[in-house]
Protein backbone atom coordinates (compact mmCIF):
# COMPACT_ATOMS: atom_id res chain seq x y z
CA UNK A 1 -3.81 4.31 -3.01
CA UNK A 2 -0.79 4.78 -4.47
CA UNK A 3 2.01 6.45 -1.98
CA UNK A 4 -0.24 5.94 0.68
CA UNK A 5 0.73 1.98 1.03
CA UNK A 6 3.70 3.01 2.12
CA UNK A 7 2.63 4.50 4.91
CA UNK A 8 0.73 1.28 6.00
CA UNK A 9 3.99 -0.65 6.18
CA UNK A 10 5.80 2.31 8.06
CA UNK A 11 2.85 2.24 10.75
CA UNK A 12 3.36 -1.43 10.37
CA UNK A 13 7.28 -1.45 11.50
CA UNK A 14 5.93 0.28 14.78
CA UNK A 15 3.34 -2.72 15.86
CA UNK A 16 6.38 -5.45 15.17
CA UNK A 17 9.85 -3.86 15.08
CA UNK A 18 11.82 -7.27 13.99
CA UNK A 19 10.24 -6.91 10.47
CA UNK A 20 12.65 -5.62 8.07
CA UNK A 21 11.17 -2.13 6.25
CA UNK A 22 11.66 -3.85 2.75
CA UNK A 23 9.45 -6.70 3.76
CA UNK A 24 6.85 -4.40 4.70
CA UNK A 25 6.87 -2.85 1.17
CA UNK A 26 6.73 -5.80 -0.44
CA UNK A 27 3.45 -7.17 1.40
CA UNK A 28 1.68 -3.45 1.23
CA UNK A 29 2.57 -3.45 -2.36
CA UNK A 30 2.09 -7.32 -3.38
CA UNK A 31 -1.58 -7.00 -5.50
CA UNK A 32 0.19 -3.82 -7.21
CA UNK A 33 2.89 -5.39 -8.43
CA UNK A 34 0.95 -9.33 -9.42
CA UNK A 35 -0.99 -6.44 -11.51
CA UNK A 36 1.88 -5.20 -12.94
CA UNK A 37 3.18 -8.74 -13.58
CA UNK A 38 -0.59 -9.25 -15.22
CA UNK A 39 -0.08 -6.13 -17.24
CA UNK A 40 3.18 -7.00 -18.46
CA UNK A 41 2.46 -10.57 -19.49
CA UNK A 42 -0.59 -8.88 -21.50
CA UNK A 43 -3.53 -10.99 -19.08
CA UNK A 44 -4.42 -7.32 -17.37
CA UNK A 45 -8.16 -7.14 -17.46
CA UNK A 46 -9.00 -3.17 -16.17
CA UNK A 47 -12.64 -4.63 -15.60
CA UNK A 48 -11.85 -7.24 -13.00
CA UNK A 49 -8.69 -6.93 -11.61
CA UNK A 50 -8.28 -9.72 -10.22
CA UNK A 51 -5.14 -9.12 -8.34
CA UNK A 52 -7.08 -6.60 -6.33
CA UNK A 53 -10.43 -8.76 -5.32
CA UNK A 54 -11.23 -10.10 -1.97
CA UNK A 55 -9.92 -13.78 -2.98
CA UNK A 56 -6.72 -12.95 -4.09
CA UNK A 57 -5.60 -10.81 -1.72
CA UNK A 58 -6.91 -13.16 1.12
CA UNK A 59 -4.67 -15.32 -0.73
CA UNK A 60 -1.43 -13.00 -1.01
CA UNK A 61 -2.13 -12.53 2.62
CA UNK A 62 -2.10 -16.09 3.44
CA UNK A 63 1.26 -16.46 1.20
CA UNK A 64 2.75 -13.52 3.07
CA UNK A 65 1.93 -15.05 6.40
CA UNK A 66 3.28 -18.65 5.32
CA UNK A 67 6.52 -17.61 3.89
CA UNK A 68 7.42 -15.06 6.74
CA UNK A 69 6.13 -17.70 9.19
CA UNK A 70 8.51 -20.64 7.52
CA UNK A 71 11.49 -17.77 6.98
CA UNK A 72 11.78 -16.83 10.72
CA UNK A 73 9.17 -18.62 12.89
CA UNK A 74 7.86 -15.45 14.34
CA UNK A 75 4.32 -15.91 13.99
CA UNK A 76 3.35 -12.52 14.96
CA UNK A 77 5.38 -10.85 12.90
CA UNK A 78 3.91 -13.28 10.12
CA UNK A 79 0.05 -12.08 11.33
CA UNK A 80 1.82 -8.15 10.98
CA UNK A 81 2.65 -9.36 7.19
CA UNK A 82 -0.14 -10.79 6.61
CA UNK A 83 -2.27 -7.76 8.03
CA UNK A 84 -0.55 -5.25 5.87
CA UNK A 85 -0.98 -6.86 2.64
CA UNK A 86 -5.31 -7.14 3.86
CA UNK A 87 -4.69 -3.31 4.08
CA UNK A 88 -3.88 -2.51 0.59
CA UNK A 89 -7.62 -4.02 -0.02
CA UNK A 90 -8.64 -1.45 2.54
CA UNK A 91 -6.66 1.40 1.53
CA UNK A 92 -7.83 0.96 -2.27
CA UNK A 93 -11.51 0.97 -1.33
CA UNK A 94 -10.86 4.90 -0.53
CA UNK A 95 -9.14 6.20 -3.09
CA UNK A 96 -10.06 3.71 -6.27
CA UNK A 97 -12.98 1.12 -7.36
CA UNK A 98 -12.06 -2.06 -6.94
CA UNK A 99 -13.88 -5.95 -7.21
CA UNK A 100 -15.29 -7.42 -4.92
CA UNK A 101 -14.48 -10.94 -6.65
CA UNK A 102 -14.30 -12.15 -10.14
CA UNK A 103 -17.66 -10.82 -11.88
CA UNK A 104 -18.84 -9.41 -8.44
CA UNK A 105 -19.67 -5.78 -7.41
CA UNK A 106 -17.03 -3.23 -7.56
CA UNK A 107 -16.61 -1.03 -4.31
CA UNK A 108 -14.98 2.34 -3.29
CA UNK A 109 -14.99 6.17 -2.72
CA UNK A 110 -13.05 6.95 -6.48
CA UNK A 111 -11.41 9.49 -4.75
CA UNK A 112 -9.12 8.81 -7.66
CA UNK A 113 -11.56 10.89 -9.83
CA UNK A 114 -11.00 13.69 -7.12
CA UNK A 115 -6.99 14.56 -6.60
CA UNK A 116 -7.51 16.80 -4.03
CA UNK A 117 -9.33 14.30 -2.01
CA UNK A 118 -7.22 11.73 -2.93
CA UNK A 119 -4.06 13.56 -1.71
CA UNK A 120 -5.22 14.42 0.91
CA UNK A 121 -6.45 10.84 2.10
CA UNK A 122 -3.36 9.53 0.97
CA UNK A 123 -1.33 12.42 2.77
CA UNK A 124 -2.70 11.30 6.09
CA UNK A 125 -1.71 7.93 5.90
CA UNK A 126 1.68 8.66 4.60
CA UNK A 127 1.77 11.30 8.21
CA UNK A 128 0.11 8.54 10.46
CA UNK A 129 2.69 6.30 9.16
CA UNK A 130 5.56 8.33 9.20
CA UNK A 131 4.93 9.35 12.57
CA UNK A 132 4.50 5.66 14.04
CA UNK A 133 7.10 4.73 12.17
CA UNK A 134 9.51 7.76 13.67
CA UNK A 135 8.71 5.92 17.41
CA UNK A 136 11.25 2.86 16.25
CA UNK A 137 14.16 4.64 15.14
CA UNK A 138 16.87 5.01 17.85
CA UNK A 139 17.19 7.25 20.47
CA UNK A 140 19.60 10.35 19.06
CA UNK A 141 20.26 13.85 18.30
CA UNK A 142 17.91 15.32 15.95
CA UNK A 143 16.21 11.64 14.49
CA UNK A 144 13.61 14.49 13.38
CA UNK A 145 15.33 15.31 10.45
CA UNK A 146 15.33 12.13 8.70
CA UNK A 147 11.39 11.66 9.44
CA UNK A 148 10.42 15.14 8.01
CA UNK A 149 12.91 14.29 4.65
CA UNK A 150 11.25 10.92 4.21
CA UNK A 151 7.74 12.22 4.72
CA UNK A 152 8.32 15.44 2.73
CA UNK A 153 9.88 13.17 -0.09
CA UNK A 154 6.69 10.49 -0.16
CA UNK A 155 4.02 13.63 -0.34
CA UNK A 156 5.89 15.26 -2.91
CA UNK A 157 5.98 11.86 -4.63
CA UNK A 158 2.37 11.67 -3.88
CA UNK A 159 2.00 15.29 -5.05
CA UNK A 160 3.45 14.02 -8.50
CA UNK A 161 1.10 11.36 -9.11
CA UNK A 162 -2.03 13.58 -8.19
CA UNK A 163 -1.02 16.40 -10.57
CA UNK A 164 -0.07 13.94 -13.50
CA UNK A 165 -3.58 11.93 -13.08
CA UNK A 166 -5.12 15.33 -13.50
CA UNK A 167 -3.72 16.45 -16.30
CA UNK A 168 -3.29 13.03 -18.22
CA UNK A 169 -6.73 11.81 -17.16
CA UNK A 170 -6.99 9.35 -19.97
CA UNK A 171 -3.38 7.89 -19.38
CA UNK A 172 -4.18 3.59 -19.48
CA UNK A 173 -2.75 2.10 -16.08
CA UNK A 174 -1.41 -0.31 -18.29
């Protein structure tokens, strides 16, 4: 997934409203961006990944859940934090290929290889999302409006990486 993560932590806001938007983004996107910490300190390893295997993001999870936990004592919200980062594992298994743990299998639909599919996979979670996410904003005229520009703006964003992967297929992810 790659614009599709965001919908997770939009759906997310709707199961715990007291957690902030940003913090949702941060936990769907944590393993992307220890990756692109990884890549940038020149230890990223395309073969394991081992931001993205079952360990480590059982361990980002278990992070997430502490330091929301500790930060504001809601323990709920902490097991909604906690839950969303487990879903970029998820998420990933459909679109990409991903480890299973250092030197184990690798697992997932590489719907990657198929833009179409992958757009459309990613599409509908950016939707379900968007639409859950629509249920916490205030009661007011036309609240519509700013659902369909944020979800128009994510597909086309989601649009852009689709039709880039296609035509720069052998573009290195880092």
């Amino acid at each position: 997934m790659y614009v599709g993560h965001a919908g997770a932590a939009l759906g997310a806001k709707r199961v715990r409203r007291s957690i902030g938007l940003l913090v949702l983004l941060v936990a769907t996107y944590t393993p992307d961006w220890v990756d692109t910490g990884l890549c940038l300190a020149g230890a990223y390893n395309p073969q394991e990944m081992l931001s993205h295997s079952i360990p480590a993001i059982a361990l980002f999870a278990v992070l997430g859940f502490a330091a929301y936990a500790t930060a504001t004592r809601d323990w709920r919200a902490a097991l909604v934090v906690a839950a969303v980062i487990l879903s970029h594992m998820f998420l990933d298994w459909i679109t990409g290929y991903k480890p299973t743990w250092p030197g184990g299998p690798m697992i997932g639909l590489r719907f990657y290889d198929h833009p179409i599919a992958d757009f459309l996979a990613e599409g509908a979670v950016i939707v379900i999302g968007a639409l859950f996410y629509a249920r916490t904003l205030p009661p007011r005229k036309r609240p519509w409006i700013d659902v369909a520009v944020m979800l128009g703006a994510l597909l086309l964003l989601q649009l852009g990486v689709d039709i880039a992967r296609m035509v720069m297929k052998t573009l290195p992810k880092c």
